[in-house]
C-alpha atoms as a PDB file:
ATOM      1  CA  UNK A   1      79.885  27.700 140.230  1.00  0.00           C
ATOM      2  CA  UNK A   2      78.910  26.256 136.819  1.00  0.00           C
ATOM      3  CA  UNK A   3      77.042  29.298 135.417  1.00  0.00           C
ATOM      4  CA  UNK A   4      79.861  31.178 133.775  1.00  0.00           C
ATOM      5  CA  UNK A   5      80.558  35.068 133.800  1.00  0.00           C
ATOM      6  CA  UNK A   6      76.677  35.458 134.956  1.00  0.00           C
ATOM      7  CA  UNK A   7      77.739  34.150 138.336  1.00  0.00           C
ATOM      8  CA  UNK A   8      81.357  35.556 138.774  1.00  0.00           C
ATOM      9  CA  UNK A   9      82.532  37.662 141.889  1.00  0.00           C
ATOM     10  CA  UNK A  10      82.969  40.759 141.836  1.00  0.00           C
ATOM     11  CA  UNK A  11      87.168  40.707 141.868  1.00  0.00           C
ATOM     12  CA  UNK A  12      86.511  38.477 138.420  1.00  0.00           C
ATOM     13  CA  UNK A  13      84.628  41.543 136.955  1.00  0.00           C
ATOM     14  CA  UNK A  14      85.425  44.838 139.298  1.00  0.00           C
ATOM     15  CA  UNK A  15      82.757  45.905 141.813  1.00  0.00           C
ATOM     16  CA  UNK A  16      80.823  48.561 139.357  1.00  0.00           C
ATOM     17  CA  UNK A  17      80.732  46.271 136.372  1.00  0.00           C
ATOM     18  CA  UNK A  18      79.668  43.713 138.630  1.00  0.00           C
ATOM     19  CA  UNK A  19      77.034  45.669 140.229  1.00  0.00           C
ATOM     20  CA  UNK A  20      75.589  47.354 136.519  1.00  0.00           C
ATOM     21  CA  UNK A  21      75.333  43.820 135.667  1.00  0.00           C
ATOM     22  CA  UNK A  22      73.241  42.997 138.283  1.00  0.00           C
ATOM     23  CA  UNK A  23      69.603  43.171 136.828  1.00  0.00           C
ATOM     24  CA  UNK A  24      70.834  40.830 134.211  1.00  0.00           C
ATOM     25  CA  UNK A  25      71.762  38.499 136.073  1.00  0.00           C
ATOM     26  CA  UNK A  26      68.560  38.491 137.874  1.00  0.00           C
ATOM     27  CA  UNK A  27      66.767  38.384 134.421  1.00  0.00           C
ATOM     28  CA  UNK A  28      69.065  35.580 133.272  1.00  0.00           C
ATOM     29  CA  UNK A  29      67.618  33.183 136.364  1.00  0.00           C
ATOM     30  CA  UNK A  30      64.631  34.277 135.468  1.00  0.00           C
ATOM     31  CA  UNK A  31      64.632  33.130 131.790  1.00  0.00           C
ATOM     32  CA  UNK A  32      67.048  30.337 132.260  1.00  0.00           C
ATOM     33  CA  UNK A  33      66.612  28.943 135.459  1.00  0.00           C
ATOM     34  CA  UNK A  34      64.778  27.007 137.661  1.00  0.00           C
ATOM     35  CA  UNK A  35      63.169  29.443 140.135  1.00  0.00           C
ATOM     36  CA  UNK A  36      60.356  26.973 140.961  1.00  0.00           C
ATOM     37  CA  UNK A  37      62.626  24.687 142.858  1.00  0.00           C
ATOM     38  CA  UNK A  38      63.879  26.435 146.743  1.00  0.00           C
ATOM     39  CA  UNK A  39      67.258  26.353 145.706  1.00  0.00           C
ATOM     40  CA  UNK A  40      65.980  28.460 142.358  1.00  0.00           C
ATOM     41  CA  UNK A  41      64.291  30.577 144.626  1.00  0.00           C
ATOM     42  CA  UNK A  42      66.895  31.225 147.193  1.00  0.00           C
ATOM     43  CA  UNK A  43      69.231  32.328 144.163  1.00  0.00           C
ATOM     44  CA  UNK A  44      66.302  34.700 143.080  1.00  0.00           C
ATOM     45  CA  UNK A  45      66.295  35.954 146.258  1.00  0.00           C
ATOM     46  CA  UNK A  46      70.205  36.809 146.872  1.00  0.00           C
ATOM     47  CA  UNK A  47      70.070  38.582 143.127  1.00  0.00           C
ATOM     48  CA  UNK A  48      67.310  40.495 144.473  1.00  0.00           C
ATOM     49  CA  UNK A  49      68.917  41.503 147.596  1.00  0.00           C
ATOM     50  CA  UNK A  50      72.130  42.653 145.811  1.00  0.00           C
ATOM     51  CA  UNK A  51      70.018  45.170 143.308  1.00  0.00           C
ATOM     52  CA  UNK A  52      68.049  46.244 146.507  1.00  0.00           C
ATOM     53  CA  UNK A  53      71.637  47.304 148.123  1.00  0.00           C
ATOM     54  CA  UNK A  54      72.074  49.213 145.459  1.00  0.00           C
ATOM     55  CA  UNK A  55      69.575  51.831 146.695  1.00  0.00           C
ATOM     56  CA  UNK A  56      68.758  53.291 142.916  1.00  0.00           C
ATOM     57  CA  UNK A  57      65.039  54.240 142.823  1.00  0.00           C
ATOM     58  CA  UNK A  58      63.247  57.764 142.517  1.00  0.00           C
ATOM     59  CA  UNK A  59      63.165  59.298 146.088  1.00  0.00           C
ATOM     60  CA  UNK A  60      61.258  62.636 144.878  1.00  0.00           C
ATOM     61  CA  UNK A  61      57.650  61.442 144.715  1.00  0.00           C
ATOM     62  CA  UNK A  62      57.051  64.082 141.465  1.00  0.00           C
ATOM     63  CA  UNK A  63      59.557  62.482 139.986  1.00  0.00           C
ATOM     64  CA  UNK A  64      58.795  59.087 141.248  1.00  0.00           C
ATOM     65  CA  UNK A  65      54.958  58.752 139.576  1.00  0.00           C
ATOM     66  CA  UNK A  66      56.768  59.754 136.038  1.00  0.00           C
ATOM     67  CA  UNK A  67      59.328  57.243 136.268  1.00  0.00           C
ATOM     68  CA  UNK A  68      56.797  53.948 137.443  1.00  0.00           C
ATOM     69  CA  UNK A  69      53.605  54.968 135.491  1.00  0.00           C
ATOM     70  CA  UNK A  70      52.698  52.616 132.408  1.00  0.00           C
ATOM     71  CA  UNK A  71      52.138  48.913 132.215  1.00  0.00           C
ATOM     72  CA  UNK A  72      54.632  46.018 133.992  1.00  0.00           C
ATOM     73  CA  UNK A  73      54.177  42.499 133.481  1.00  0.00           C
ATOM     74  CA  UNK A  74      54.775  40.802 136.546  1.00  0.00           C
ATOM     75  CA  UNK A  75      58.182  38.098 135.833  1.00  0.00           C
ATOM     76  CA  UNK A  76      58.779  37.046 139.543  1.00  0.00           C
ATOM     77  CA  UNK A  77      57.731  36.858 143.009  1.00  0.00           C
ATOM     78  CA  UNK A  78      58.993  35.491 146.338  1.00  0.00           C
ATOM     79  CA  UNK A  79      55.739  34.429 147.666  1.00  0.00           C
ATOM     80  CA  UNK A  80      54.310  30.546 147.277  1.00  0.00           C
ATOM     81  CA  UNK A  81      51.276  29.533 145.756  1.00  0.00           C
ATOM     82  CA  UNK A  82      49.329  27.146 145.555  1.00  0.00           C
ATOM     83  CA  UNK A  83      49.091  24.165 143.185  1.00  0.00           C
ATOM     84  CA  UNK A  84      46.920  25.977 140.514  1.00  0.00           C
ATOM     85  CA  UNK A  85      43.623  23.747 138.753  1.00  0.00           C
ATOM     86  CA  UNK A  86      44.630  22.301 135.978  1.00  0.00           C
ATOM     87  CA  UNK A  87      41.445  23.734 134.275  1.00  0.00           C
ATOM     88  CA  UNK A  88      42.936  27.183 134.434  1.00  0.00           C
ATOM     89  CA  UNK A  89      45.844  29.122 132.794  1.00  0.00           C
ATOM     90  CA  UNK A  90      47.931  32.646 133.060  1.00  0.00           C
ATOM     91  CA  UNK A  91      48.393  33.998 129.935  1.00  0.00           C
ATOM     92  CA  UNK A  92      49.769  37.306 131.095  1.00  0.00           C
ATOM     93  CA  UNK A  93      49.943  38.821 134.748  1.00  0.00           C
ATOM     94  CA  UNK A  94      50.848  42.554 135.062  1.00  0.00           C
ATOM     95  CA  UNK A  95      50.044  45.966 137.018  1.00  0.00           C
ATOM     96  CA  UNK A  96      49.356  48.968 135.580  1.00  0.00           C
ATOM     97  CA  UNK A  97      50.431  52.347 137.473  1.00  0.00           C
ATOM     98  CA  UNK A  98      48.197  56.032 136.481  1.00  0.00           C
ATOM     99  CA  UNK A  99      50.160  58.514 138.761  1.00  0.00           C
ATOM    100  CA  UNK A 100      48.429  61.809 139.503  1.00  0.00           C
ATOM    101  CA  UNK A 101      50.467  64.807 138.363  1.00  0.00           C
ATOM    102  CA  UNK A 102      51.387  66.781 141.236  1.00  0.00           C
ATOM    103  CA  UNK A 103      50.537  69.738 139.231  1.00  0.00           C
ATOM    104  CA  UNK A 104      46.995  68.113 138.893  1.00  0.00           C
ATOM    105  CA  UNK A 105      43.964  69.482 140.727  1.00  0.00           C
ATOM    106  CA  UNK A 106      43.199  66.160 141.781  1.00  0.00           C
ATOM    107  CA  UNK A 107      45.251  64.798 145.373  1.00  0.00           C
ATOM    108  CA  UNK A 108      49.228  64.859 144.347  1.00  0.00           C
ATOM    109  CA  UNK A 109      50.864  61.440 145.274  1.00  0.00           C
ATOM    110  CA  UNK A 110      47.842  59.818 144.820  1.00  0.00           C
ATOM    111  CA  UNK A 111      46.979  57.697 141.651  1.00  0.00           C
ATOM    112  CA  UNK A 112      45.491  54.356 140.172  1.00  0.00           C
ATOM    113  CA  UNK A 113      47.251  50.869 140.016  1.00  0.00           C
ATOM    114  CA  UNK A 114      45.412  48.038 138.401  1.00  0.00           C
ATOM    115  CA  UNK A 115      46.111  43.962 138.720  1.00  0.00           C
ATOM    116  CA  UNK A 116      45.171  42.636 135.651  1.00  0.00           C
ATOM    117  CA  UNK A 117      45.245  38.551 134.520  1.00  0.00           C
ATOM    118  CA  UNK A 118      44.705  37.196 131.403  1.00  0.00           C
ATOM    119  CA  UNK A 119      43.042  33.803 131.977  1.00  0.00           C
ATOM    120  CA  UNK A 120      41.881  30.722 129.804  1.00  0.00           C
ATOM    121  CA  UNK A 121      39.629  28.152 132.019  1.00  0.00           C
ATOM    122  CA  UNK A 122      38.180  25.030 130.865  1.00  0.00           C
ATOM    123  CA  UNK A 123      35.289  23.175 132.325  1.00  0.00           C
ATOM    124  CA  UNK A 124      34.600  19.285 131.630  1.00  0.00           C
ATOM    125  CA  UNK A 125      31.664  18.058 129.900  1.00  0.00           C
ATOM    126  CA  UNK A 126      29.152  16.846 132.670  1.00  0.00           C
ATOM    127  CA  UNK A 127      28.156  13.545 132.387  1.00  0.00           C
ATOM    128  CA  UNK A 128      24.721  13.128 130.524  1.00  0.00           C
ATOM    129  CA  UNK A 129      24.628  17.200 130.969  1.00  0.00           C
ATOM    130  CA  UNK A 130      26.408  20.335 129.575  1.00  0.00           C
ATOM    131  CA  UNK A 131      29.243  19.920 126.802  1.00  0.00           C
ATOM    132  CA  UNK A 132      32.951  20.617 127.684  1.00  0.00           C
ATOM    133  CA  UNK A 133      33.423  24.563 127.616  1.00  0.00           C
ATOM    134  CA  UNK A 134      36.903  27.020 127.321  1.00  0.00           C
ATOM    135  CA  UNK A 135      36.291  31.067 128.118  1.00  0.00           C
ATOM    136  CA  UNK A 136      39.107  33.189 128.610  1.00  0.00           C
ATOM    137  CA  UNK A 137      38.908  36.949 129.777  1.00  0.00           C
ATOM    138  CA  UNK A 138      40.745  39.808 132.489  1.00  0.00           C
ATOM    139  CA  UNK A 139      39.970  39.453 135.910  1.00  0.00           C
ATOM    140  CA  UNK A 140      41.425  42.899 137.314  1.00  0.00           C
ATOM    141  CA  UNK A 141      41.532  44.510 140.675  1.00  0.00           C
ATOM    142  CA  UNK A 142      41.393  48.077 140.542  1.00  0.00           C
ATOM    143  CA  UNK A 143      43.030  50.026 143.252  1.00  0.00           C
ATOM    144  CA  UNK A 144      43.786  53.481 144.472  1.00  0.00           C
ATOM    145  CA  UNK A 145      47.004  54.348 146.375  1.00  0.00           C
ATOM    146  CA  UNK A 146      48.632  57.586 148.570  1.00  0.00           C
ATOM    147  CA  UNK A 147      52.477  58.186 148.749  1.00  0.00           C
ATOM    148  CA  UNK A 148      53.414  58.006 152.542  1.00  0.00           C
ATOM    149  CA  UNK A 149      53.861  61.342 154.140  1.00  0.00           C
ATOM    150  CA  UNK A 150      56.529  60.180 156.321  1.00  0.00           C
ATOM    151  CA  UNK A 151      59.594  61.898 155.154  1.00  0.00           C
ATOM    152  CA  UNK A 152      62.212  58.387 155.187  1.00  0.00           C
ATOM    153  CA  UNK A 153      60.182  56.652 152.694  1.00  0.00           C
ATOM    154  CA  UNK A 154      58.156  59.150 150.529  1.00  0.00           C
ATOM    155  CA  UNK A 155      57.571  56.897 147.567  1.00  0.00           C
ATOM    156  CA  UNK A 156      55.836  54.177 149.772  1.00  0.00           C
ATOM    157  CA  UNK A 157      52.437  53.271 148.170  1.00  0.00           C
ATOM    158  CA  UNK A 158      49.599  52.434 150.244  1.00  0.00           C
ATOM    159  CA  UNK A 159      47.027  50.322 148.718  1.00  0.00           C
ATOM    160  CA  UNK A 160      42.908  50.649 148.732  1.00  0.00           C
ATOM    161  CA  UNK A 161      41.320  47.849 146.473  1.00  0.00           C
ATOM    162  CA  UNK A 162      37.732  49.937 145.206  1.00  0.00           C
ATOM    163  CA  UNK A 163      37.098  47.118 142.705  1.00  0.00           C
ATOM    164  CA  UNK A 164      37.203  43.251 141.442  1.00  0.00           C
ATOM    165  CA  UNK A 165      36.231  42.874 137.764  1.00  0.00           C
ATOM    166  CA  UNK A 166      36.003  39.741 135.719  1.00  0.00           C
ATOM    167  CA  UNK A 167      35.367  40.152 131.889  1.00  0.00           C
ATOM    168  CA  UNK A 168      34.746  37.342 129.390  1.00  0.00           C
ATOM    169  CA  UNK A 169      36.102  37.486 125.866  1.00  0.00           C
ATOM    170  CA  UNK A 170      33.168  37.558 124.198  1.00  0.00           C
ATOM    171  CA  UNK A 171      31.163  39.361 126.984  1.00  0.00           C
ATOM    172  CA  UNK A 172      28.343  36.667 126.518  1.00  0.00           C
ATOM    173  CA  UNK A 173      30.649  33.660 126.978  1.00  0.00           C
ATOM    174  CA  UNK A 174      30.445  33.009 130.386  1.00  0.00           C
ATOM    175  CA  UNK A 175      32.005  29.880 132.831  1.00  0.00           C
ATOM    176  CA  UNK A 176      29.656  27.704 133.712  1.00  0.00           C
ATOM    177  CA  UNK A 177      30.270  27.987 137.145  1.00  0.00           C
ATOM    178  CA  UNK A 178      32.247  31.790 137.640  1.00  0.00           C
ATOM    179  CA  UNK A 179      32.682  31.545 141.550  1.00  0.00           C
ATOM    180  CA  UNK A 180      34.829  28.019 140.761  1.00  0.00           C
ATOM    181  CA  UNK A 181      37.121  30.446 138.489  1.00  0.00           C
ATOM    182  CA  UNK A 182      37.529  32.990 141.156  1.00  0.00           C
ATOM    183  CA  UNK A 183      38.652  30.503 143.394  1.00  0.00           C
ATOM    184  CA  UNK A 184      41.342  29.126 140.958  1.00  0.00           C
ATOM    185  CA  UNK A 185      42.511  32.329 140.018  1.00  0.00           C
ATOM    186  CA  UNK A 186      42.497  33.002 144.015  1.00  0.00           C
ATOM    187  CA  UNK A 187      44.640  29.773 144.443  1.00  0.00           C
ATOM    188  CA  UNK A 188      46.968  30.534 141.841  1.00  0.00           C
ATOM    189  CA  UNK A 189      47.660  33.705 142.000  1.00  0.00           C
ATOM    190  CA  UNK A 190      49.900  35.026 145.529  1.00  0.00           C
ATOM    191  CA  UNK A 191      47.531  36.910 147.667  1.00  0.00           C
ATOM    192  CA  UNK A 192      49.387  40.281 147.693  1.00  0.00           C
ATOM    193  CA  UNK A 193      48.654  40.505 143.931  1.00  0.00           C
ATOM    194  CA  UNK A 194      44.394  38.875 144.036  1.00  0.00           C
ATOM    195  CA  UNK A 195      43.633  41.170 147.214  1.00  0.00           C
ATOM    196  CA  UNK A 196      46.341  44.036 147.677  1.00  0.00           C
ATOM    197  CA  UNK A 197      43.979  45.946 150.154  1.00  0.00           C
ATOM    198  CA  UNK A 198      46.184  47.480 153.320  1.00  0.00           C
ATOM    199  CA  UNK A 199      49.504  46.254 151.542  1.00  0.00           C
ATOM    200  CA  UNK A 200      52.136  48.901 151.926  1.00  0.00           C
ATOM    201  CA  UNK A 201      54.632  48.871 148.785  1.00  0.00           C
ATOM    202  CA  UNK A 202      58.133  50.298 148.664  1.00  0.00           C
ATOM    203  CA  UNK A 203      60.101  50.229 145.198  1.00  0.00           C
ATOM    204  CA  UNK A 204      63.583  48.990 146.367  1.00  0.00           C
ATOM    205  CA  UNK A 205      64.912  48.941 142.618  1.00  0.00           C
ATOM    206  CA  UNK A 206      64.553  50.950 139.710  1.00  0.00           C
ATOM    207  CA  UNK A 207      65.992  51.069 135.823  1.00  0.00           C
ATOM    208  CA  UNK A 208      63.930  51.776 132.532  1.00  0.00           C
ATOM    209  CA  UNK A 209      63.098  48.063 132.492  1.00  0.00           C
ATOM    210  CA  UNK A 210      63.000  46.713 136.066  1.00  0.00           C
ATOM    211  CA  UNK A 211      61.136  47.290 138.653  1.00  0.00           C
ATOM    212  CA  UNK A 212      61.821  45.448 142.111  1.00  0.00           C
ATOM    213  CA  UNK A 213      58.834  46.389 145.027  1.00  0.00           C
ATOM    214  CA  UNK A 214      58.960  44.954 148.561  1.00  0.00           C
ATOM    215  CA  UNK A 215      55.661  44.754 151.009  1.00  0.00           C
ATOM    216  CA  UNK A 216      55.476  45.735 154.668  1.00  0.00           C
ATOM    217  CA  UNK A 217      52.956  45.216 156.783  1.00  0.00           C
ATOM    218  CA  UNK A 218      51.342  42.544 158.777  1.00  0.00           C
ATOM    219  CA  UNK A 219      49.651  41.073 155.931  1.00  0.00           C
ATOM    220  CA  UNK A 220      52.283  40.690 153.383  1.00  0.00           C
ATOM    221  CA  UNK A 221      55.974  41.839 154.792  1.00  0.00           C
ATOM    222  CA  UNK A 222      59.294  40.470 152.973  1.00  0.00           C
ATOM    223  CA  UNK A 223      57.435  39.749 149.857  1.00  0.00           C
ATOM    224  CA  UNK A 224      59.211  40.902 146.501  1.00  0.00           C
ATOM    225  CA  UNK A 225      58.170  41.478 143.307  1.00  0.00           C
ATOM    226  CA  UNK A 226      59.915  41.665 140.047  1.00  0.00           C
ATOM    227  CA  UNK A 227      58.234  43.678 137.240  1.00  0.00           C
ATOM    228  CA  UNK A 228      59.773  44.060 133.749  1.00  0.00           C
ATOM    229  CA  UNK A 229      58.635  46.547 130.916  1.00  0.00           C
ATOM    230  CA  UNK A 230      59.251  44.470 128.140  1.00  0.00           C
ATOM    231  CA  UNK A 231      57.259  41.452 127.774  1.00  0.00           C
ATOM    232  CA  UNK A 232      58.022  39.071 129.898  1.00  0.00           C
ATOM    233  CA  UNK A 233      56.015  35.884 128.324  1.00  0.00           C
ATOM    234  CA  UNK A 234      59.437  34.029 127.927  1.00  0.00           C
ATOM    235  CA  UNK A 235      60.394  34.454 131.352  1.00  0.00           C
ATOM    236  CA  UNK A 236      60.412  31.087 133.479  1.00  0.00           C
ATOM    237  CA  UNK A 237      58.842  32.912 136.777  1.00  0.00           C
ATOM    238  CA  UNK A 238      57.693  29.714 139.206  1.00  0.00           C
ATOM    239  CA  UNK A 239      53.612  31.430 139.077  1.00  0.00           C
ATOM    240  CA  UNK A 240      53.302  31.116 135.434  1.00  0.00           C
ATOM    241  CA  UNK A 241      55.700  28.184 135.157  1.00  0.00           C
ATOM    242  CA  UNK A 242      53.339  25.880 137.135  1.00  0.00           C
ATOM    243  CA  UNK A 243      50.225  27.607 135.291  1.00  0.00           C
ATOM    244  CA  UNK A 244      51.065  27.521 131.667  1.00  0.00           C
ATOM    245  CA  UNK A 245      51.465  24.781 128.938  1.00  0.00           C
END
């Protein structure tokens, strides 16, 4: 009610147009609306639901490591966070997929996925001590990940983190105090996407630009995640909303 064609029923626009429409209207909330607040993020969640229903994502898992390989930024996701330190901000969140070929010598439906966070953090000048200092660099997790070999769900991707990274930009300008960083990035980022190890990942949607992925598992089931090819730095997601000037 209020929102115009973006939130008609499906009679208003026929079921199919309705449905084709229905990343857009996900994208729209995204941009437009507030997805910080519950009510924002109960909306995000029913727009989600509908494109899930829709059941269109790769089930051949050849097929499956072409279509998600590349870079998405990361525009959404249902899970809360923290209040993040004002001393810190998300420039750009995203995951990058390397899918082994299955014609590869190497394991096929096996492959590389990378969290990677662009971060700015300032630290105060110490009274009758150091000055004020800004660094910015990547923190990335690096992680490896098998397609399940049960036959329902062949694209699922289970997750092994091998590595945690932080780089400064310049290498040799460093935080003051780099274990206070971690621990804002850990605060402000959800925990699915800081420490993914054990997570189990099934890609519910699929187009060219959007991605949707839901966890299972004990440590992180029901959570979604939107992912967008393009860039997504307009977007209005409630992580970098709440981290971002």
């Amino acid at each position: 009610e209020g929102l115009g064609d973006a939130s008609a029923e499906p009679e208003d626009l026929g079921f199919k147009a309705y449905q084709d429409s229905g990343a857009d209207r996900l994208l729209k909330l995204l941009k437009e609306g507030d997805v910080a607040s519950e009510d924002g993020r109960q909306d995000a969640i029913k727009k989600i639901t509908e494109l899930e229903q829709l059941r269109t994502f790769p089930v051949d898992p050849s097929f499956f490591g072409l279509c998600v390989s590349g870079e998405w930024d990361l525009a959404y996701c249902t899970s809360r966070v923290g209040t993040p330190n004002e001393a810190l901000k998300l420039r750009k969140i995203s995951a990058s997929i390397d899918a082994i070929d299955a014609g590869s010598a190497e394991i096929p439906g096996s492959g590389q996925l990378v969290h990677k966070i662009e971060w700015e953090f300032s630290e105060a000048a110490e009274e009758g001590g150091a000055a004020a200092r800004d660094t910015k660099g990547v923190f990335e997790v690096k992680c490896a990940y098998n397609l399940s070999e049960v036959p329902s769900v062949p694209t699922r991707m289970i997750i092994g983190v091998e590595e945690m990274r932080l780089t400064c930009e310049p290498v040799n300008k460093t935080p003051r105090d780099p274990q206070q960083l971690i621990s804002c990035l850990q605060a402000a980022l959800p925990r699915e996407f800081f420490d993914p190890n054990e997570a189990l990942m099934d890609t519910t949607y699929m187009d060219p630009n959007v991605r949707v992925v839901c966890f299972l598992g004990m440590k992180f089931a029901g959570v979604r995640h939107v992912y967008v090819r393009e860039k997504c730095d307009e977007l209005t997601s409630a992580l970098s909303e709440s981290s971002v000037d």
